[in-house]
Protein backbone atom coordinates (compact mmCIF):
# COMPACT_ATOMS: atom_id res chain seq x y z
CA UNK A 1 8.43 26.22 46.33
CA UNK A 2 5.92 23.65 45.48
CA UNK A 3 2.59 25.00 44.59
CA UNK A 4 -0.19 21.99 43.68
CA UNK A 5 -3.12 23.97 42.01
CA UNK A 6 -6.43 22.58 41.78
CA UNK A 7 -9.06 24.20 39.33
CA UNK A 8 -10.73 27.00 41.90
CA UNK A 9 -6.89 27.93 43.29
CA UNK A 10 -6.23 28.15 39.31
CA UNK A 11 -8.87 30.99 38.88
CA UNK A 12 -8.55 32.49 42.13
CA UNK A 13 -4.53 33.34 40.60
CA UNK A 14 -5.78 34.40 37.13
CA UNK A 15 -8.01 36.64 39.11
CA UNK A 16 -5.58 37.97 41.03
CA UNK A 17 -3.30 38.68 38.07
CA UNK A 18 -6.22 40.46 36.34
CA UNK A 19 -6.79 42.73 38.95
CA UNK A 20 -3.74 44.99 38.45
CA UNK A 21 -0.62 45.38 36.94
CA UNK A 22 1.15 42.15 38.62
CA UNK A 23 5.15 42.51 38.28
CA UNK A 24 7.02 39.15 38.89
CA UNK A 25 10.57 37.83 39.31
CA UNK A 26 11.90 35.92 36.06
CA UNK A 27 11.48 32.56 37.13
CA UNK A 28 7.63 33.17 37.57
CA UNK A 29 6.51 31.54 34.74
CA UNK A 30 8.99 28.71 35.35
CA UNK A 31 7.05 28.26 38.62
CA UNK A 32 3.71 28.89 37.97
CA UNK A 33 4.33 26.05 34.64
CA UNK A 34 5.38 23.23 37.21
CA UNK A 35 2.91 23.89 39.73
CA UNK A 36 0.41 23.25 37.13
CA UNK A 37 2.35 20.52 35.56
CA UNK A 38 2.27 18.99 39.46
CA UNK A 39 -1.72 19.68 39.91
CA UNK A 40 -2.20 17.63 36.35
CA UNK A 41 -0.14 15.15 37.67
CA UNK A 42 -1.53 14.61 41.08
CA UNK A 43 -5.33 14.33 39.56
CA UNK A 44 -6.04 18.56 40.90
CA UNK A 45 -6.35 20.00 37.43
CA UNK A 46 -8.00 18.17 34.62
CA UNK A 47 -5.26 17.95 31.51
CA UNK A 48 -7.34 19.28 29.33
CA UNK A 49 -8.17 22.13 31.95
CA UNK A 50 -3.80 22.58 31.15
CA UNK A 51 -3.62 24.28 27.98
CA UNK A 52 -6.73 26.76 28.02
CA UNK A 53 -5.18 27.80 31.51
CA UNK A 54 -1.82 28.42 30.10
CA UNK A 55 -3.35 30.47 27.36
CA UNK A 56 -4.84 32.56 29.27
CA UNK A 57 -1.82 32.95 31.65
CA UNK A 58 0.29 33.98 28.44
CA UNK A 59 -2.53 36.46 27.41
CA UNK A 60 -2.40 38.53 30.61
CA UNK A 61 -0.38 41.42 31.09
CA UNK A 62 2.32 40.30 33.64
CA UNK A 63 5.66 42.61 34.04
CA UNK A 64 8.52 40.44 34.03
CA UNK A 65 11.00 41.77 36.39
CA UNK A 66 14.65 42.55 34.29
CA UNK A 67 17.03 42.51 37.49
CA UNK A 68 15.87 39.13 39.46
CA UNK A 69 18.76 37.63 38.35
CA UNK A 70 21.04 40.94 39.18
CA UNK A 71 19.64 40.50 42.91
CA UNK A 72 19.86 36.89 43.28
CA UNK A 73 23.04 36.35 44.51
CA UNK A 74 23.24 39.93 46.71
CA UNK A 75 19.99 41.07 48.01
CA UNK A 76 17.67 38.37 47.23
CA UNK A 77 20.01 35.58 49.44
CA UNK A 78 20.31 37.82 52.06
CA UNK A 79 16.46 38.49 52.75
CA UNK A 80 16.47 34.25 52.30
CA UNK A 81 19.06 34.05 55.10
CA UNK A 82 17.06 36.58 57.06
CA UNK A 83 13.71 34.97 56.71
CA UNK A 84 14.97 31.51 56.42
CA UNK A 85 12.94 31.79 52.83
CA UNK A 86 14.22 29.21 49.93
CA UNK A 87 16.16 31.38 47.29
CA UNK A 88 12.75 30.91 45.02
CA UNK A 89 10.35 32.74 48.00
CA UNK A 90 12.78 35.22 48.71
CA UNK A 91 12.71 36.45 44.86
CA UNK A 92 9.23 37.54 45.05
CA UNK A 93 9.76 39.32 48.63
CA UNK A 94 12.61 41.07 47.31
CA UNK A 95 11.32 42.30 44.38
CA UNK A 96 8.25 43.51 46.08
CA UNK A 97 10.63 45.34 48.75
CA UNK A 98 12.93 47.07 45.82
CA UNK A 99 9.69 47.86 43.89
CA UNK A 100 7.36 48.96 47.06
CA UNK A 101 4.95 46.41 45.38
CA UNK A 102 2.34 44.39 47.81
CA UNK A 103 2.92 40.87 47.66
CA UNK A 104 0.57 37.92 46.69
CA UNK A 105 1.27 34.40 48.11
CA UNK A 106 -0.73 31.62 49.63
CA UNK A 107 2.72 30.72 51.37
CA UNK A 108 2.24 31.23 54.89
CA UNK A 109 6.48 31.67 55.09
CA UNK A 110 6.58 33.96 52.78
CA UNK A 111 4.24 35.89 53.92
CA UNK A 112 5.56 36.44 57.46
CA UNK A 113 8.41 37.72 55.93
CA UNK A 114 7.02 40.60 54.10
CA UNK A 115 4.75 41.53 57.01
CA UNK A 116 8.05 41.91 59.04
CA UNK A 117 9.58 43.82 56.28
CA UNK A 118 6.38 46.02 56.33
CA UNK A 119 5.54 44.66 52.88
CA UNK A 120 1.58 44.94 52.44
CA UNK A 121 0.54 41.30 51.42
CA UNK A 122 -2.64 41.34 49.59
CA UNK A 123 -5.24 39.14 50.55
């Protein structure tokens, strides 16, 4: 999934993480990292708006998910197959399925999917 973030999408998803006790598949931060790398890069995010944002990414209280990688290759690959989701995308709807967790995406793909999986996507 490629994510570009510009500064308002930036605080809109440190808002969103605030607001609860957000639980995410292990290669979260891996993703959330290169999306901001990428919004540097293309001119979205200021680079010296980088390193206060991922300081106060690292400061919330995100759940890192333990069995992401457990699911990957059984349950997680067969909701991508169902939803035509990348692997990445189907992580997040997976884990929200096993967990009974609402999901948060701007993916409009992603989103479908839970909807039809009766997964409550948050706004």
């Amino acid at each position: 999934m490629a994510v570009a973030l510009g500064e308002g999408e930036a605080e809109t998803l440190v808002e969103l993480l605030t607001s609860g006790q957000p639980v995410v598949p292990s290669l979260w931060h891996i993703e959330i990292g290169n999306a901001i790398l990428m919004s540097e890069r293309r001119g979205r995010l200021a680079l010296q708006a980088v390193q206060p944002l991922l300081s106060r990414l690292a400061a919330l209280e995100v759940e890192t998910d333990g069995e992401t990688v457990q699911k990957c290759w059984s349950d997680t690959l067969a909701a991508a197959q169902r939803h035509r989701l990348t692997l990445y995308d189907a992580a997040y709807l997976e884990l929200a399925l096993r967990r009974r967790l609402p999901l948060a995406s701007l993916d409009r793909e992603l989103r479908a999917a839970a909807v039809k999986e009766g997964v409550a996507v948050l706004p």
